[in-house]
N, C-alpha and C. Protein backbone atom coordinates (compact mmCIF):
# COMPACT_ATOMS: atom_id res chain seq x y z
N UNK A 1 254.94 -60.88 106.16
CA UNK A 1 253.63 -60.34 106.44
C UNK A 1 252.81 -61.39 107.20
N UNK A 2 251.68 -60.61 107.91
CA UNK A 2 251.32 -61.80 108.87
C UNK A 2 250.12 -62.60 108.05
N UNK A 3 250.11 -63.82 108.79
CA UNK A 3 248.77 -64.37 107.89
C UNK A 3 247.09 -63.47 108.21
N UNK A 4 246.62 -63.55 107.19
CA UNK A 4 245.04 -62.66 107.58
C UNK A 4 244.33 -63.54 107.86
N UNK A 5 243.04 -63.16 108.93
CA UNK A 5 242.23 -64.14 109.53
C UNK A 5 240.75 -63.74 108.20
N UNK A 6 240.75 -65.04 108.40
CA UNK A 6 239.64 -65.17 107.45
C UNK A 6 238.06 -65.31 108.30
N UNK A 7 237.19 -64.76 107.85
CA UNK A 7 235.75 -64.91 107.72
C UNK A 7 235.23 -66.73 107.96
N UNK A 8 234.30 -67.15 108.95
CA UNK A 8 234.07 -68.71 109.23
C UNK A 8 233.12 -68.51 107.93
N UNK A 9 232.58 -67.42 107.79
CA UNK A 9 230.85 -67.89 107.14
C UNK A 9 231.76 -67.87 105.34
N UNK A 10 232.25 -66.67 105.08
CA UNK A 10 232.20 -66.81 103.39
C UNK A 10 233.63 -66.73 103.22
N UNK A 11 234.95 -67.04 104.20
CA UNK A 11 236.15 -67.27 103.94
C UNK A 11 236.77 -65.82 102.50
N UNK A 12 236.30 -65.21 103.63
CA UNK A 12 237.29 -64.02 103.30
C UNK A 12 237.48 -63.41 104.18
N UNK A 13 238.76 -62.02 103.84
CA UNK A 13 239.37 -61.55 104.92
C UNK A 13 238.31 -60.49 105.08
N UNK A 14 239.12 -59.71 106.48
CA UNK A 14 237.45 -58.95 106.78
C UNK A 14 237.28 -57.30 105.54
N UNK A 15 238.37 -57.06 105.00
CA UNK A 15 238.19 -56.03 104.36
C UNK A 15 237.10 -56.37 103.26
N UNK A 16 237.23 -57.78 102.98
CA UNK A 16 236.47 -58.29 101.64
C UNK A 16 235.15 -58.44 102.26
N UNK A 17 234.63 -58.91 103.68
CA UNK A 17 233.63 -59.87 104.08
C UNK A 17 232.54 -58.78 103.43
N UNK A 18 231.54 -59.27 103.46
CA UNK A 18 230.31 -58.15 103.31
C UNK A 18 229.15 -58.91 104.08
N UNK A 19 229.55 -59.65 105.34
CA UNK A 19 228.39 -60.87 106.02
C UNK A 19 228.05 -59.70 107.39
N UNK A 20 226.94 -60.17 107.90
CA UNK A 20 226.76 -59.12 108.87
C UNK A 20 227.39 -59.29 109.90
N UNK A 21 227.77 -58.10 110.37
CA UNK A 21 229.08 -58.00 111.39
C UNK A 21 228.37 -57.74 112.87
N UNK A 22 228.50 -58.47 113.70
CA UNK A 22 228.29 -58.23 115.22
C UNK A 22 228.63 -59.02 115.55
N UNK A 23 228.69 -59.25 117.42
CA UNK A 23 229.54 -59.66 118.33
C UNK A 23 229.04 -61.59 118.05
N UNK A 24 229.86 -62.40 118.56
CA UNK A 24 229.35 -63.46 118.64
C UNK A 24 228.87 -63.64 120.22
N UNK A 25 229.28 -63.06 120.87
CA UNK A 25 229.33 -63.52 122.38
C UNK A 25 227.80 -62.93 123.37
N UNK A 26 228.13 -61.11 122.44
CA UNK A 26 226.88 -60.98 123.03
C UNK A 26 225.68 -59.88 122.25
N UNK A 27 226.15 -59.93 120.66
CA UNK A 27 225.29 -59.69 119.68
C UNK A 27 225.86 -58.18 119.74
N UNK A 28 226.70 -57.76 120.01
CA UNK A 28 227.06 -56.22 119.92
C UNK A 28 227.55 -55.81 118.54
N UNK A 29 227.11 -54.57 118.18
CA UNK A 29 227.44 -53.98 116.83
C UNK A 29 229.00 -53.23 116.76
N UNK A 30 229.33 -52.29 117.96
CA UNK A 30 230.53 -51.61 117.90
C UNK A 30 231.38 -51.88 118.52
N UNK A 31 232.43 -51.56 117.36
CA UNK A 31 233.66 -51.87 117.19
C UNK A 31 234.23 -53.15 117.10
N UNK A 32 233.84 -54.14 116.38
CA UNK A 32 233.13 -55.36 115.61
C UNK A 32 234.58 -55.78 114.86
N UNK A 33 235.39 -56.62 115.26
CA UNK A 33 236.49 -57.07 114.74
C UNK A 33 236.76 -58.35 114.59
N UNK A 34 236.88 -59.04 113.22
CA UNK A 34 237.27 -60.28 113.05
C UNK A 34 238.61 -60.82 113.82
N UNK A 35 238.36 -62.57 114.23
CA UNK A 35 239.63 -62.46 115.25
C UNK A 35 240.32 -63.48 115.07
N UNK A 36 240.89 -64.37 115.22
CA UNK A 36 242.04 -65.48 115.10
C UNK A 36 240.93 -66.86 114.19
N UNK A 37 239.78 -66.75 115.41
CA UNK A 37 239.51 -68.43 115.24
C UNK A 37 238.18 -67.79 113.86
N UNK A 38 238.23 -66.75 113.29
CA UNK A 38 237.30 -66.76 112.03
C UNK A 38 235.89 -65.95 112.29
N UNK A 39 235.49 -65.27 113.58
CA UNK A 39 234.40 -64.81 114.18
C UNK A 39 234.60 -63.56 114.88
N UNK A 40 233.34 -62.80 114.40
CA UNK A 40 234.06 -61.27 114.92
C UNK A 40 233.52 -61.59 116.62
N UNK A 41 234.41 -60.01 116.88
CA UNK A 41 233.67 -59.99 118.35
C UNK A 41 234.11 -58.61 118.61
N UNK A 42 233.55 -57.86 120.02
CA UNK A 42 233.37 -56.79 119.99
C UNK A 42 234.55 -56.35 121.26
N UNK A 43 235.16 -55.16 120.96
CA UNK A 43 236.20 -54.50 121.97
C UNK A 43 236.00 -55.41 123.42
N UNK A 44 235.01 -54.95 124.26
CA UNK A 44 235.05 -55.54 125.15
C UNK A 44 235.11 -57.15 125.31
N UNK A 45 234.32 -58.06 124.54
CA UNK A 45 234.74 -59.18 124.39
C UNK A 45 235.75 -59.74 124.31
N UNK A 46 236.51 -58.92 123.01
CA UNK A 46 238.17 -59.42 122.53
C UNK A 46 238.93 -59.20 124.16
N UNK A 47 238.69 -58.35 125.11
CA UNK A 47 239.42 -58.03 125.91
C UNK A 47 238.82 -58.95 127.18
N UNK A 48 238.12 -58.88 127.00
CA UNK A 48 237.51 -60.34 128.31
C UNK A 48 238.12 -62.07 127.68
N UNK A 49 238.32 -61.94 126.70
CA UNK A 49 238.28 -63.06 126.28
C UNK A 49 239.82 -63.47 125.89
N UNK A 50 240.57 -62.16 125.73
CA UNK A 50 241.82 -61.95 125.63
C UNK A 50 242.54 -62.69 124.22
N UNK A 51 241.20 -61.93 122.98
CA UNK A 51 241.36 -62.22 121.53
C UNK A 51 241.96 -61.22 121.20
N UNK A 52 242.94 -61.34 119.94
CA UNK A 52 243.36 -59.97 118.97
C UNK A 52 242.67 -60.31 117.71
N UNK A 53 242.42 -58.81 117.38
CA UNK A 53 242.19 -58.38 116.33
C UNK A 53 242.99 -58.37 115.25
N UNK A 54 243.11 -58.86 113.85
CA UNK A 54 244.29 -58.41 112.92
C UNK A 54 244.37 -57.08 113.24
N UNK A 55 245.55 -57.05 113.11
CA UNK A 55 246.55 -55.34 112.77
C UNK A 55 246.35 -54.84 112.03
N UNK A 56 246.31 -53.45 111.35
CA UNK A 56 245.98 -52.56 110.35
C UNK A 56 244.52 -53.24 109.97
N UNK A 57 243.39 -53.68 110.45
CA UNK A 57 241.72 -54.25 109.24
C UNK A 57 241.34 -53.11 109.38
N UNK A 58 240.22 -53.00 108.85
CA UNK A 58 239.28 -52.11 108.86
C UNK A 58 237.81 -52.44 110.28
N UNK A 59 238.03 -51.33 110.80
CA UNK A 59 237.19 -51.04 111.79
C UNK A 59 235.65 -50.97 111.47
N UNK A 60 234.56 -51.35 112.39
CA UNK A 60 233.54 -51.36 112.45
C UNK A 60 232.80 -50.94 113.11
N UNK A 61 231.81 -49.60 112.69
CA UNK A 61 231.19 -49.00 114.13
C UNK A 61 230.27 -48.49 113.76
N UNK A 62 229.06 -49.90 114.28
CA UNK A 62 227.63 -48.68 113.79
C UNK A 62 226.82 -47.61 114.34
């Protein structure tokens, strides 16, 4: 199984996190996914920036 990316702020995974979720890059709310280095970021970001998302988390969309 793969390792889960953990949360920078309260070091949990994102199913557990309960910290407020938006983009780091450019404050965006949807589709809000924790990513390798511990910091969410948002669809378009992860894809400009050419981050993955864990596999199977739970999605975010306000």
């Amino acid at each position: 199984m793969a390792k889960e990316f953990m949360c920078m702020i309260c070091d949990q995974p994102e199913r557990s996190c309960s910290c407020n979720k938006y983009c780091a890059l450019c404050q965006g709310l949807y589709e809000v996914r924790l990513c390798e280095d511990g910091i969410y970021y948002c669809r378009p970001c992860r894809e400009a920036c050419d981050l993955q998302a864990q596999v199977g988390g739970k999605s975010t969309s306000w």
